[in-house]
N, C-alpha and C. Protein backbone atom coordinates (compact mmCIF):
# COMPACT_ATOMS: atom_id res chain seq x y z
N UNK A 1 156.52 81.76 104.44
CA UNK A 1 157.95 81.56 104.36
C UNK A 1 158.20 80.17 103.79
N UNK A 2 158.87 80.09 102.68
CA UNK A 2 159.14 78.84 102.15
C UNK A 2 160.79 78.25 103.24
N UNK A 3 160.20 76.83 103.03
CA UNK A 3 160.90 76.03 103.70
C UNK A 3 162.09 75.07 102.74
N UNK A 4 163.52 74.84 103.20
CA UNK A 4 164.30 74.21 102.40
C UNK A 4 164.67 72.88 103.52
N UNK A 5 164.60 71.37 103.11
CA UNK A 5 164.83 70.81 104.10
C UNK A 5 166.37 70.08 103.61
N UNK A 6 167.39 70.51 104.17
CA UNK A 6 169.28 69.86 104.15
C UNK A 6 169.49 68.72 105.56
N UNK A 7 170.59 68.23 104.84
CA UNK A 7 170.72 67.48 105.61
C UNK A 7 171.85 67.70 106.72
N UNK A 8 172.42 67.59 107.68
CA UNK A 8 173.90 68.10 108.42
C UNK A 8 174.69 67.98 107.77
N UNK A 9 174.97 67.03 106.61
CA UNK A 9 175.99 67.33 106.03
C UNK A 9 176.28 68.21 104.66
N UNK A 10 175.08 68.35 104.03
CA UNK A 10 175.20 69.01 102.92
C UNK A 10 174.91 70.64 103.54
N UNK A 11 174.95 70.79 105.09
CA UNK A 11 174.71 72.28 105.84
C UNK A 11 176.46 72.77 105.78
N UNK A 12 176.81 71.45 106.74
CA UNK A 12 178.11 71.99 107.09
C UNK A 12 179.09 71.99 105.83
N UNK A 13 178.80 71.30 104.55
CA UNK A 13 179.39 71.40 103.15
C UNK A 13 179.72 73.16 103.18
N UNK A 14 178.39 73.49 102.68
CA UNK A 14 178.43 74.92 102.84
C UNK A 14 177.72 76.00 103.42
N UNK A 15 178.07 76.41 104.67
CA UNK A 15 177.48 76.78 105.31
C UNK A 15 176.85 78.46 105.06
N UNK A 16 178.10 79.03 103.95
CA UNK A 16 177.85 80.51 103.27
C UNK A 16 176.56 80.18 102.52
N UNK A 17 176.08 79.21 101.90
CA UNK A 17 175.14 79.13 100.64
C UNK A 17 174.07 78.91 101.67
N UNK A 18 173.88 78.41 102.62
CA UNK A 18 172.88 78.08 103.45
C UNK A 18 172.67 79.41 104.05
N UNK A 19 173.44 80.00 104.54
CA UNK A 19 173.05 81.47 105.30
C UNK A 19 172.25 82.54 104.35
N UNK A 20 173.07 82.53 103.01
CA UNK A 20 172.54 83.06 101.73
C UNK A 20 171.15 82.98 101.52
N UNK A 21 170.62 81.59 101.51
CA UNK A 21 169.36 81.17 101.73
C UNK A 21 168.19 81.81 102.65
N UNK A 22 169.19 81.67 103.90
CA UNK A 22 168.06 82.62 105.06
C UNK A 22 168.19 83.73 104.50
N UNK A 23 169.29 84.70 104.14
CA UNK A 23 169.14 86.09 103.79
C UNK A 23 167.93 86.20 103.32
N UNK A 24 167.83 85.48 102.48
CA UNK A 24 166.66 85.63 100.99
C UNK A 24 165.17 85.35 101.82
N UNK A 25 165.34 84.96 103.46
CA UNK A 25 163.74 85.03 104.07
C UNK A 25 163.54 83.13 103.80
N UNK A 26 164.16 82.29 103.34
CA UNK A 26 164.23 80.95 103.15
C UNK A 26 164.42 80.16 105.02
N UNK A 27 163.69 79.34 105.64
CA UNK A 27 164.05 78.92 106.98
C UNK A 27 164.67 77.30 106.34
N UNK A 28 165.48 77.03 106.94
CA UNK A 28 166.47 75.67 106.22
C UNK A 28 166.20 74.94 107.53
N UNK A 29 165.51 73.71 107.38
CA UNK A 29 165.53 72.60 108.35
C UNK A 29 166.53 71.55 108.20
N UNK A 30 166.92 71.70 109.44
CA UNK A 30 168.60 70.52 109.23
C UNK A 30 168.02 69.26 110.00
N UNK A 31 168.32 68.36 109.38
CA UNK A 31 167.94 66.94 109.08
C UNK A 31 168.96 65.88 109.49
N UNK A 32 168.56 64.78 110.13
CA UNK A 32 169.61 63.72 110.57
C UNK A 32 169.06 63.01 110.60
N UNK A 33 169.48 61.55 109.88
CA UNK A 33 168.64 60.18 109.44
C UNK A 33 167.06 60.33 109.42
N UNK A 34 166.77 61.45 108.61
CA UNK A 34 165.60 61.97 108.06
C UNK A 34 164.62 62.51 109.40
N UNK A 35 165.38 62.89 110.37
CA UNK A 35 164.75 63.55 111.35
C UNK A 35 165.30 65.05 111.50
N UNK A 36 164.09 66.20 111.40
CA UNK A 36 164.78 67.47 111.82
C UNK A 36 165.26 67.28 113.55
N UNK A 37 166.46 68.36 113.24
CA UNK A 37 167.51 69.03 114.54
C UNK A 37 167.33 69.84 114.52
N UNK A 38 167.08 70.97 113.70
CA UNK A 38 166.99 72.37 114.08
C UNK A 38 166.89 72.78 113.22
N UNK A 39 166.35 74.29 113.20
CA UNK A 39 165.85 75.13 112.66
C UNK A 39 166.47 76.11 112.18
N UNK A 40 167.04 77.06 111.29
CA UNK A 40 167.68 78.10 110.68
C UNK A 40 166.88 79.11 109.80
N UNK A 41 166.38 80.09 110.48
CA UNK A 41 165.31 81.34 110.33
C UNK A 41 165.99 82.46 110.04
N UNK A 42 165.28 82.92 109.28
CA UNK A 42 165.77 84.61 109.48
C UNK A 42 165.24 85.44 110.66
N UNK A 43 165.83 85.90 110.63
CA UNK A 43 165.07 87.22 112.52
C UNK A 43 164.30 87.87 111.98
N UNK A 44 163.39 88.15 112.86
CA UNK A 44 162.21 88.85 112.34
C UNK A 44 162.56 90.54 112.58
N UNK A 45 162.30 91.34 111.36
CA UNK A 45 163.00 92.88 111.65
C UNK A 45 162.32 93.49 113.15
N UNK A 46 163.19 94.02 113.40
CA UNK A 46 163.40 95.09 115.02
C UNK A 46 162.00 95.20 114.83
N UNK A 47 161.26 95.72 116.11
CA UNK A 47 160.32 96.54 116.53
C UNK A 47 161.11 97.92 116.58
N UNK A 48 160.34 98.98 116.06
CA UNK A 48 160.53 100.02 116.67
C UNK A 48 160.18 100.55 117.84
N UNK A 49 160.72 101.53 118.28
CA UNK A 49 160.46 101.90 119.95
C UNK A 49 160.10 103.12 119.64
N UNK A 50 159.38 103.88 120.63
CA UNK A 50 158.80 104.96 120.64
C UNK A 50 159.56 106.39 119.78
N UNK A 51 160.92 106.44 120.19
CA UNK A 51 161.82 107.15 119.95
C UNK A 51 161.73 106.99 118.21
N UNK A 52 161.98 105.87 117.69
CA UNK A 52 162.35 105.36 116.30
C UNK A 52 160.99 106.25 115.78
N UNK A 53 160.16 106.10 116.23
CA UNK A 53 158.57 106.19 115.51
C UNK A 53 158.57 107.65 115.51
N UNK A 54 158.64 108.57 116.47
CA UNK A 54 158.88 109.71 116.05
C UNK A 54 159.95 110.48 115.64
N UNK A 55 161.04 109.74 115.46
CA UNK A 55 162.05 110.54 114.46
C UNK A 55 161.77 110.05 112.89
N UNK A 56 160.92 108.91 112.73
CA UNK A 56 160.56 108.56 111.22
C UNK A 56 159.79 109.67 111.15
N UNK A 57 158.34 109.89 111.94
CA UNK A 57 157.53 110.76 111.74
C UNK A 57 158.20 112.01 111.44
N UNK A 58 159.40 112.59 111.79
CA UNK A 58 159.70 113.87 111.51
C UNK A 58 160.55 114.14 110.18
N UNK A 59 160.89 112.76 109.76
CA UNK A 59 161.48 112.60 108.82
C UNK A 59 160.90 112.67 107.42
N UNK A 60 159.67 111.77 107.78
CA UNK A 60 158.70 112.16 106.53
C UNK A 60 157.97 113.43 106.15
N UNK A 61 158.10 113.96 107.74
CA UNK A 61 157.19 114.89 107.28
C UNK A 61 158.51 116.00 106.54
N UNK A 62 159.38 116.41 106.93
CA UNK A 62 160.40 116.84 106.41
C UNK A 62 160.38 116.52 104.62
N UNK A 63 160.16 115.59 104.52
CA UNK A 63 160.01 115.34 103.02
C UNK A 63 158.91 115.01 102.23
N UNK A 64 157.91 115.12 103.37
CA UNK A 64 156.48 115.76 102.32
C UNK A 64 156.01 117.06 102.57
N UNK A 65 156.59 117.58 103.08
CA UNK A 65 156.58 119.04 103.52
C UNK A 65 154.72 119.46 104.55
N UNK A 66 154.94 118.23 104.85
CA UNK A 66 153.49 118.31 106.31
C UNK A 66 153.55 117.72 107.12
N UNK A 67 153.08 117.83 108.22
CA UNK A 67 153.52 116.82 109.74
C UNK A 67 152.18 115.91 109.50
N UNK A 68 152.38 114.67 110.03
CA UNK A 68 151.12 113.81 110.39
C UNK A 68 150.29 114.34 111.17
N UNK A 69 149.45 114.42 111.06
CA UNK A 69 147.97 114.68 112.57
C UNK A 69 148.07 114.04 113.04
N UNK A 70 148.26 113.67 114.70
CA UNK A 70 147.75 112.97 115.55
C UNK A 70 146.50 113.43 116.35
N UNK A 71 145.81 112.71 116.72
CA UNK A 71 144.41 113.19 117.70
C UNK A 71 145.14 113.91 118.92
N UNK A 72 145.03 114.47 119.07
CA UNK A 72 145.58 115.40 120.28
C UNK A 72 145.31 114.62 121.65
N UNK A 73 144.51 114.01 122.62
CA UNK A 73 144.49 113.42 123.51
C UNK A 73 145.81 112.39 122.96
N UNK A 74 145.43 111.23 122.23
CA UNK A 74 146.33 110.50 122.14
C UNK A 74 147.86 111.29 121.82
N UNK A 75 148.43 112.06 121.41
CA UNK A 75 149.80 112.64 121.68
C UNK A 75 149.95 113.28 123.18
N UNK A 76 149.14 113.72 123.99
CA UNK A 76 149.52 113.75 125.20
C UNK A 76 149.54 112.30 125.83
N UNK A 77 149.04 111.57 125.68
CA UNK A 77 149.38 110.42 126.07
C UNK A 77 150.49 110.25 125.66
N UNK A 78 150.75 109.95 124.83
CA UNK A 78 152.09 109.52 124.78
C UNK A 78 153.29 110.22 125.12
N UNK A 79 153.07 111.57 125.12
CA UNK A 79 153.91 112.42 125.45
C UNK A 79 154.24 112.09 126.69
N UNK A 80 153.50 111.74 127.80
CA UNK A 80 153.15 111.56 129.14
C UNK A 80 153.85 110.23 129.54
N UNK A 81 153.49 109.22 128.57
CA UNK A 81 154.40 108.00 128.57
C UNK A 81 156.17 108.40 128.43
N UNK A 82 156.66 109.01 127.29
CA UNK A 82 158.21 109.28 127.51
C UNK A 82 157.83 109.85 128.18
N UNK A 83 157.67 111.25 129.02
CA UNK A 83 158.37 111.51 130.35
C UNK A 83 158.71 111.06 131.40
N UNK A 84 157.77 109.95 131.65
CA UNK A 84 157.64 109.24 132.58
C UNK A 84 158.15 107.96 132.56
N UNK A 85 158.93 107.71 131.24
CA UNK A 85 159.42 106.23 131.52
C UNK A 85 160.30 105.73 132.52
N UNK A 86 160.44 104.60 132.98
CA UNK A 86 161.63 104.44 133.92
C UNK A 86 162.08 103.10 132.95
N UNK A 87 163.19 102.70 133.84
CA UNK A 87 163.42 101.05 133.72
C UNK A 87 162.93 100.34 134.28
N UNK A 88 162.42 99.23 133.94
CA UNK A 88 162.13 98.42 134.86
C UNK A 88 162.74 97.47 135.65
N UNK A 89 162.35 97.45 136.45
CA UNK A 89 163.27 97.06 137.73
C UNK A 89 161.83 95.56 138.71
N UNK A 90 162.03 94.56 138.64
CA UNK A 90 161.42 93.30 139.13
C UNK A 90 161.67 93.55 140.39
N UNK A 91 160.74 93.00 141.13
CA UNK A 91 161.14 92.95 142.58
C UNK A 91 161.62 91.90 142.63
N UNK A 92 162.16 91.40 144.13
CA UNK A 92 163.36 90.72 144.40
C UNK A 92 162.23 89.18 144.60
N UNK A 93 162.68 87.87 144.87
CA UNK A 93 161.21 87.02 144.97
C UNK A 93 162.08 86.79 146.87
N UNK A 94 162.57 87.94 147.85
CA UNK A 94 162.93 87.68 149.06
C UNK A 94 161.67 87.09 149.42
């Protein structure tokens, strides 16, 4: 990831052209009497969750006209995992 280093004031000048920047995957270090303050990153894309992963999977296969193989133990596993999910819930530190 390339790095752009601004200063606070040429940030808060324009702050659209600076965001623009991160769009583009650019992290902008903001600078004050030649010391960084902070940091301005782009987010790193979502994780997918279990759910996401097999509605892609059905999606592709839909449009290559074949399902993926999975090893069969490992899809009962997982199968076994969603049924069984809960929330999680911490115990109390009483």
């Amino acid at each position: 990831m390339s790095a752009l280093h601004l200063t606070e004031a040429e940030v808060v000048r324009d702050l659209a052209a600076v965001l623009e920047k991160v769009q583009q995957g650019v992290e902008v270090i903001v600078e004050k009497n030649n010391q960084p303050i902070a940091v301005i990153s782009p987010l790193r894309p979502p994780q997918r969750t279990i759910s996401d992963s097999i509605a892609l999977a059905r999606q592709r296969e839909n449009e290559r006209g074949y399902a993926v193989t999975l090893d069969p133990d490992f899809a009962a596993d997982i199968e076994e995992v969603i049924r069984n999910r809960r929330s999680w819930r911490p115990r109390s530190w009483d």
